[in-house]
N, C-alpha and C. Protein backbone atom coordinates (compact mmCIF):
# COMPACT_ATOMS: atom_id res chain seq x y z
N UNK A 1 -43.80 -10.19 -6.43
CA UNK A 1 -43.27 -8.90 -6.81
C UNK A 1 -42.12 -9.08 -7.79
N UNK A 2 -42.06 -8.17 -8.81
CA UNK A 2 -40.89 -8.51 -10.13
C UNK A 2 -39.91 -7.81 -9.14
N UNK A 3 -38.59 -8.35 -9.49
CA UNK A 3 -37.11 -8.08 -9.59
C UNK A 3 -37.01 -6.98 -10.39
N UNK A 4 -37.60 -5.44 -9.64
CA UNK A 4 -37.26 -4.31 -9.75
C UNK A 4 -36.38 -3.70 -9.94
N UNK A 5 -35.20 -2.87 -10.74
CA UNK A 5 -33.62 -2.36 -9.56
C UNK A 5 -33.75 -0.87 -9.54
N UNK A 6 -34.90 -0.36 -9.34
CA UNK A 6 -35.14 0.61 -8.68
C UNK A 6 -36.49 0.32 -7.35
N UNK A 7 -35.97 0.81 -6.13
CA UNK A 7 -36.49 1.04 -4.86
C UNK A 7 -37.85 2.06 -4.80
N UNK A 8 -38.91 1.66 -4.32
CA UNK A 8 -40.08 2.25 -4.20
C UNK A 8 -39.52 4.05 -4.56
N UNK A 9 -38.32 4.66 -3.62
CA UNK A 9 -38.17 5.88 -3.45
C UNK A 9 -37.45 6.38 -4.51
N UNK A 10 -37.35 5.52 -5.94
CA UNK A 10 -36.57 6.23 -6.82
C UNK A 10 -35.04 5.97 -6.93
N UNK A 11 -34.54 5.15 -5.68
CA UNK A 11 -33.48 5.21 -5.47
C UNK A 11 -32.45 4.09 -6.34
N UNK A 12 -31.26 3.73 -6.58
CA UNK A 12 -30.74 2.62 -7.80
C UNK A 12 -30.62 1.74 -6.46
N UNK A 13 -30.45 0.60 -7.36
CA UNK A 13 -30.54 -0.92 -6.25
C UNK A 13 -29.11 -0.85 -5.90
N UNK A 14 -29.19 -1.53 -4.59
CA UNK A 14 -28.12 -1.24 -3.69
C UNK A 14 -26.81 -2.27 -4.28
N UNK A 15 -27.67 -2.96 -5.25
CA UNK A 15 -26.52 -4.01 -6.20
C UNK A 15 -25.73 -3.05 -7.18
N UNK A 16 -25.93 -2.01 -7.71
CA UNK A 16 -25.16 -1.16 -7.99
C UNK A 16 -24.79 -0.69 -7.64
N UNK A 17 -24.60 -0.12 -6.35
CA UNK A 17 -23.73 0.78 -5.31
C UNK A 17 -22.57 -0.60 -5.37
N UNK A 18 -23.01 -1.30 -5.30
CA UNK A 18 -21.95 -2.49 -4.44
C UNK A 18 -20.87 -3.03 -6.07
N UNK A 19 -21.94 -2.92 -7.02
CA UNK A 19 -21.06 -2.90 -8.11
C UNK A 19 -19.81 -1.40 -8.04
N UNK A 20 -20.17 -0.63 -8.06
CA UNK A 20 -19.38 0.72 -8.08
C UNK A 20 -18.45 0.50 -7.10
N UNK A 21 -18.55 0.21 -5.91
CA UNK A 21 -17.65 -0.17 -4.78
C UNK A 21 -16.57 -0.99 -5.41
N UNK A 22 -16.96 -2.32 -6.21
CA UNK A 22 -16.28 -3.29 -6.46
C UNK A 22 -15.33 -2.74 -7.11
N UNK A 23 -15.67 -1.82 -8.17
CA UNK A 23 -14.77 -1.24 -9.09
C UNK A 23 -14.00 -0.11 -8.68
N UNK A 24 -14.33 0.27 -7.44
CA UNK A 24 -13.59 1.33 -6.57
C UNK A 24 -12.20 0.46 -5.95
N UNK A 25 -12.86 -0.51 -5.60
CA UNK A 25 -11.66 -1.16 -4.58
C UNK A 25 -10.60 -1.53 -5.41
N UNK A 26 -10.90 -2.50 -6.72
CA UNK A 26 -10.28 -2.85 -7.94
C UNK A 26 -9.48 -1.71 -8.27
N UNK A 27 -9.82 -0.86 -8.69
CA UNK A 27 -9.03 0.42 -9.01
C UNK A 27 -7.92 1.15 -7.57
N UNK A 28 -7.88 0.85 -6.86
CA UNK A 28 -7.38 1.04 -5.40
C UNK A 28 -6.26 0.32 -5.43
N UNK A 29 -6.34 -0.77 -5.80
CA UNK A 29 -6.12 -2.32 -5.22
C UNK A 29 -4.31 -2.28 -6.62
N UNK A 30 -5.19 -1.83 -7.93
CA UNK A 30 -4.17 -1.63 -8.42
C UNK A 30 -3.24 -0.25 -9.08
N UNK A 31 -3.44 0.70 -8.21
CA UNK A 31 -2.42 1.98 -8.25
C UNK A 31 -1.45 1.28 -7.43
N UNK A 32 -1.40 0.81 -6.16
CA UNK A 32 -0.26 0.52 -5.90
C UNK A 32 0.82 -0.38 -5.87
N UNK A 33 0.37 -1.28 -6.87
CA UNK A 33 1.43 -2.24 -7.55
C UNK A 33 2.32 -1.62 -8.50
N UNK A 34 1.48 -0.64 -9.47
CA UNK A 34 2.24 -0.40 -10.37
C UNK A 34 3.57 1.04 -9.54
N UNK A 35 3.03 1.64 -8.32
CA UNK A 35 3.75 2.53 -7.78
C UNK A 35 4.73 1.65 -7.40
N UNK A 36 4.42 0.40 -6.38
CA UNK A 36 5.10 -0.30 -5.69
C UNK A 36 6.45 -1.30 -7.08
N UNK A 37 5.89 -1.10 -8.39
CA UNK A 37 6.57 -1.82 -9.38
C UNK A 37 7.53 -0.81 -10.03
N UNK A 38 7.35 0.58 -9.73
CA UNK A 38 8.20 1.67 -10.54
C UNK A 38 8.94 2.38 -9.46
N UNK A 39 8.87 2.07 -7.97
CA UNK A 39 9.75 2.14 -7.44
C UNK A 39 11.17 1.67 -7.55
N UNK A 40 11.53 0.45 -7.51
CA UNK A 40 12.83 -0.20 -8.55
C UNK A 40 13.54 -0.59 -6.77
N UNK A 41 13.16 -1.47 -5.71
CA UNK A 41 13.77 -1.39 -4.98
C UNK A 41 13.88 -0.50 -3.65
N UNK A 42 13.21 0.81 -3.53
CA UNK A 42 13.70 1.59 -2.78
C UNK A 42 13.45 1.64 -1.01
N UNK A 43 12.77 0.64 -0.88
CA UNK A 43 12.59 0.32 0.80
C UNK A 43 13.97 -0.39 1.08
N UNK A 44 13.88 -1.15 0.12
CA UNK A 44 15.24 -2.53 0.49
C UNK A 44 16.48 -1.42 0.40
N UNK A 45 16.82 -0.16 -0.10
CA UNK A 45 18.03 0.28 -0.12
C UNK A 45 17.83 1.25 1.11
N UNK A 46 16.83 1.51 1.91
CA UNK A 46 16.30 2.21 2.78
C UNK A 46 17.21 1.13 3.57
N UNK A 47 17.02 0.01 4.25
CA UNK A 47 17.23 -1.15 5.07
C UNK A 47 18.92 -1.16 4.46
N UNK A 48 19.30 -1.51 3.69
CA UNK A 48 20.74 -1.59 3.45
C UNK A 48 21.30 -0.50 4.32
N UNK A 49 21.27 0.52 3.79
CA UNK A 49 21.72 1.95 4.36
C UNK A 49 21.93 1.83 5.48
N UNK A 50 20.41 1.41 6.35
CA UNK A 50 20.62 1.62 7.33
C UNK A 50 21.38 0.44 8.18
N UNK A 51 21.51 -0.50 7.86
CA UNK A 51 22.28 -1.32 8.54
C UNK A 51 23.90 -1.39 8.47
N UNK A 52 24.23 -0.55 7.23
CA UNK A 52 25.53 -0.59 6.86
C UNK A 52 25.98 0.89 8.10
N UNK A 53 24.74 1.96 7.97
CA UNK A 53 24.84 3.00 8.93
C UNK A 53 24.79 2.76 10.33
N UNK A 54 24.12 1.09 10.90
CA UNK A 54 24.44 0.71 12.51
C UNK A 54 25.53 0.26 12.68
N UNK A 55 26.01 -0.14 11.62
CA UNK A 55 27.52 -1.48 11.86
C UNK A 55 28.59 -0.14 11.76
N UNK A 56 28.22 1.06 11.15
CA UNK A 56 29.77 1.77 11.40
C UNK A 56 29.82 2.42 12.76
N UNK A 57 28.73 2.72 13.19
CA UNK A 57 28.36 3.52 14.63
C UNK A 57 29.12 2.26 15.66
N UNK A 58 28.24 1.26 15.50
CA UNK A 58 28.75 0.26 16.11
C UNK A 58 30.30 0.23 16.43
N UNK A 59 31.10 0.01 15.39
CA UNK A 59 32.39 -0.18 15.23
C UNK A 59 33.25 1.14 15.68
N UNK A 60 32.44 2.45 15.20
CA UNK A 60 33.15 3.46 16.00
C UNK A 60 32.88 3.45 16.97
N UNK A 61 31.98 2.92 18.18
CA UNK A 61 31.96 2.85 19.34
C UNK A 61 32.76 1.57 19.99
N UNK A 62 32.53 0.85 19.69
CA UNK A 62 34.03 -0.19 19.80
C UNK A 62 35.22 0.32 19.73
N UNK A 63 35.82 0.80 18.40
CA UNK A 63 36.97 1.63 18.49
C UNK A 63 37.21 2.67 19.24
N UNK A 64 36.61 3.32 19.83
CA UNK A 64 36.37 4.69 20.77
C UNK A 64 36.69 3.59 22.29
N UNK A 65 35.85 2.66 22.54
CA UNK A 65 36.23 2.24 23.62
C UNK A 65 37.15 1.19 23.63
N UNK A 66 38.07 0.96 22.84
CA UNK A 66 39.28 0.29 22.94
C UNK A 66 40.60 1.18 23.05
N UNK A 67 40.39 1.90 22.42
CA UNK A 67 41.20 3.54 22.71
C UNK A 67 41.77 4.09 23.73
């Protein structure tokens, strides 16, 4: 039997679905680098914040109970 790439029912060979996929994921794969690249930092100042925001709680609760 010849190496058909259409299926008795008309249908496209499932090697092109899987091509289209490939280029789905590819395209997926890179929106979020370039989001994750034009962010400029902003998780890591998320984490600063917040640790600079435990250490004062902290310290006012220390100071509150030395008081």
């Amino acid at each position: 039997m010849a190496n058909n790439p259409q299926s008795p029912n008309g249908n496209n060979d499932p090697a092109g679905s899987t091509q289209m996929f490939r280029a789905f994921v590819d395209e997926g794969t890179r929106q979020p680098q370039t989001t994750a690249a034009t962010s400029g930092g902003g998780p890591r100042v998320g984490v600063i914040v917040g640790v600079i925001a435990a250490v004062v709680i902290v310290a006012a609760v220390a100071w509150l109970a030395l008081v």
